[in-house]
Protein backbone atom coordinates (compact mmCIF):
# COMPACT_ATOMS: atom_id res chain seq x y z
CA UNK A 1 44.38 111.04 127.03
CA UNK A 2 47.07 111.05 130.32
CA UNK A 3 44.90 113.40 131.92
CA UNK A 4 41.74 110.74 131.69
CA UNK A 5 43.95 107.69 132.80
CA UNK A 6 44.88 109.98 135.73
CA UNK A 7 41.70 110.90 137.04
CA UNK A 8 40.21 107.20 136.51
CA UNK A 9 42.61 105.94 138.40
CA UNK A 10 42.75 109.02 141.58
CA UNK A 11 38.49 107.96 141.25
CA UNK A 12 39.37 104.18 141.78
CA UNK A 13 41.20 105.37 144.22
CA UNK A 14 38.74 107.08 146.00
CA UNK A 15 36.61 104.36 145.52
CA UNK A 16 38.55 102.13 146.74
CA UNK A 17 39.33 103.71 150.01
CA UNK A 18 35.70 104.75 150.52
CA UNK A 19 34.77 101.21 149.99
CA UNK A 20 37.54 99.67 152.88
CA UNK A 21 36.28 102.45 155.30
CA UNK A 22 32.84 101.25 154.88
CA UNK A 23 33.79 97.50 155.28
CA UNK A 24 35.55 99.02 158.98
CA UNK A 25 33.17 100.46 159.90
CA UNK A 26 30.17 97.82 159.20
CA UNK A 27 32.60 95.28 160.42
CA UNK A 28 32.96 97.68 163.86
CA UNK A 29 28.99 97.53 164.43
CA UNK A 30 28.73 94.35 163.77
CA UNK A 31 31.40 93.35 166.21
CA UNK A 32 29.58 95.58 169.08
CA UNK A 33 26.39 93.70 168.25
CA UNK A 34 27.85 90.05 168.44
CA UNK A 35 29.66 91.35 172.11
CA UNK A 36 26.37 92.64 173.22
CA UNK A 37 24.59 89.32 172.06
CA UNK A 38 27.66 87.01 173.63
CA UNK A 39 27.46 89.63 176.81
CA UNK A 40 23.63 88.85 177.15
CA UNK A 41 23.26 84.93 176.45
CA UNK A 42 26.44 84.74 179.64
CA UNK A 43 24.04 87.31 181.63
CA UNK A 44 21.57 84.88 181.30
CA UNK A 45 23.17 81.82 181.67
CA UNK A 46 24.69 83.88 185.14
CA UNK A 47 21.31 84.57 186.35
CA UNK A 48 19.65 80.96 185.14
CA UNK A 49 22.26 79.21 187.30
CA UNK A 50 21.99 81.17 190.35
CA UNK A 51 18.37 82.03 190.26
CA UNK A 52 18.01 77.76 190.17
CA UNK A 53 20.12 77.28 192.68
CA UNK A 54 18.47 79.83 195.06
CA UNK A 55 14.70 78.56 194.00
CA UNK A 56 15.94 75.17 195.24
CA UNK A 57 16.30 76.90 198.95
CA UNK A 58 12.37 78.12 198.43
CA UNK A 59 13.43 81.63 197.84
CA UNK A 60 10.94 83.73 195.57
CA UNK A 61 13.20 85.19 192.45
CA UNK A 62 12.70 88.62 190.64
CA UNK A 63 15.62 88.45 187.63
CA UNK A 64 16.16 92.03 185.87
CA UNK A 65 14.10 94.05 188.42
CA UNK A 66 13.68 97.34 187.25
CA UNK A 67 14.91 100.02 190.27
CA UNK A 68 14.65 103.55 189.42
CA UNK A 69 16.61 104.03 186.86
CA UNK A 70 18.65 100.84 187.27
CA UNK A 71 18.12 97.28 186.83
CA UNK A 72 18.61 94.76 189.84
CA UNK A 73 20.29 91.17 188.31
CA UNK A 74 18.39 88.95 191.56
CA UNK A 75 16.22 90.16 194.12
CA UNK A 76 14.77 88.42 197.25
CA UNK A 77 12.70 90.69 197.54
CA UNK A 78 11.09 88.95 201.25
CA UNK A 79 14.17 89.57 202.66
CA UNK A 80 15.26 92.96 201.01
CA UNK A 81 18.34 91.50 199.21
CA UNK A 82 19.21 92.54 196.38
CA UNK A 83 22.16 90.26 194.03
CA UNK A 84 24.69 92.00 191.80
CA UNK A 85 26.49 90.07 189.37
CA UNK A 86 29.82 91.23 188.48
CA UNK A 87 30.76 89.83 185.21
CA UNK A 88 34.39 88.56 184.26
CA UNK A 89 36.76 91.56 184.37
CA UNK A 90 37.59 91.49 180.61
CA UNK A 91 33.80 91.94 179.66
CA UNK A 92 33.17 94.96 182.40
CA UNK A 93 33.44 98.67 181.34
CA UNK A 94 34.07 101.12 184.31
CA UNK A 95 31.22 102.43 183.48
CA UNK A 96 29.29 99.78 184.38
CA UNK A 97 31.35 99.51 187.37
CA UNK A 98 30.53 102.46 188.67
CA UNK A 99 26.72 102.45 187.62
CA UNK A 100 26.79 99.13 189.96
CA UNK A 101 28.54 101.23 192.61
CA UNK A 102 25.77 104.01 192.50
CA UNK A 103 23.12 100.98 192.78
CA UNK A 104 24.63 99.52 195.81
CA UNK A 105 25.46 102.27 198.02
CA UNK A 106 20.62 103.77 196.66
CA UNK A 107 19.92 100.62 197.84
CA UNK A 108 21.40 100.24 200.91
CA UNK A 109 20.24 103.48 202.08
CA UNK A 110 17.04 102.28 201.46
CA UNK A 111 17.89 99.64 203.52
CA UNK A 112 18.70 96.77 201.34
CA UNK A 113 21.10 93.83 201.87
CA UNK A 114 23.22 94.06 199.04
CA UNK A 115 25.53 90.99 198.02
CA UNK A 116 27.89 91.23 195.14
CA UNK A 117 28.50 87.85 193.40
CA UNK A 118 31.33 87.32 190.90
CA UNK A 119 31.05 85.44 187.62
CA UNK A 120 33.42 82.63 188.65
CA UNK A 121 31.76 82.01 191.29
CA UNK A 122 28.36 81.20 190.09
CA UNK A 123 30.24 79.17 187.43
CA UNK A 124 32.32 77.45 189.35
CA UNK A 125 31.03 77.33 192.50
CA UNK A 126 27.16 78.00 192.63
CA UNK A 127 27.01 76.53 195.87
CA UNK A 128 29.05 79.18 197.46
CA UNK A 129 27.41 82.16 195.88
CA UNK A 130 24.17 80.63 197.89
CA UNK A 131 25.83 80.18 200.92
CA UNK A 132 27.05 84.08 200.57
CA UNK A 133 23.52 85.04 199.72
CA UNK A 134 22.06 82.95 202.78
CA UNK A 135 24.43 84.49 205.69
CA UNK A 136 23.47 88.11 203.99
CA UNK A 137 20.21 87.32 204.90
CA UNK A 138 20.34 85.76 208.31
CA UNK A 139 23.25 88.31 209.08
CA UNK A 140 22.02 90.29 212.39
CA UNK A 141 21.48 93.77 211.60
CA UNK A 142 24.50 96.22 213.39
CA UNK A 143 23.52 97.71 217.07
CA UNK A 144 21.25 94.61 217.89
């Protein structure tokens, strides 16, 4: 009769750890998912804001413009300027950091004008961001 109490309680046990591991590790994925989702709807808000404020100068947009096997945030493409957003440090992974890296030095072999915009300053200061766009565009190319 021990013996049965025993096992029924090692099983509960097992049970009950199996079931806490599972509740980790649902509550893990569904964590990524919400980040990606929360990561996404401030992409777009990012590229909403800027790609308004640059349509008000009369430039033609392309948001999320496929490149090779990379993805462009805004392009100009008129003037051959591409825009990469650099999202708040706390949300970036080095890895994306250094996939952006890769994309700016393709492109600008390819001769692209490549301007790197921060988060906080499309949020804050949209105006800026434009202006930063605008002398990339009209800057004279070197040796002229």
């Amino acid at each position: 009769m021990e013996h049965i109490f025993i096992v029924s309680i090692v099983i509960a046990l097992i049970l009950t750890v199996t079931g806490t591991l599972i509740f980790i590790i649902a509550s893990t994925f569904q964590t990524d998912e919400q980040e990606y989702v929360l990561n996404k709807q401030r992409t777009d808000i990012l590229h909403e804001k800027l790609s308004k404020a640059l349509d008000m100068c009369g430039y033609d947009l392309r948001l999320n413009e496929p490149y090779g096997r990379f993805m462009i945030d805004v392009m100009i493409p008129k003037y051959k300027v591409a825009i990469i957003l650099h999202r708040h440090p706390q949300t970036l992974a080095k890895k994306s950091d250094k996939k952006e890296e890769k994309l700016s030095t393709l492109l600008r072999r390819r001769g692209w004008k490549v301007v790197e915009v921060k988060e906080r300053e499309v949020m804050k200061h949209v105006h800026q961001a434009v202006l930063k766009v605008q002398r990339e565009i009209f800057k004279q190319p070197s040796g002229s």
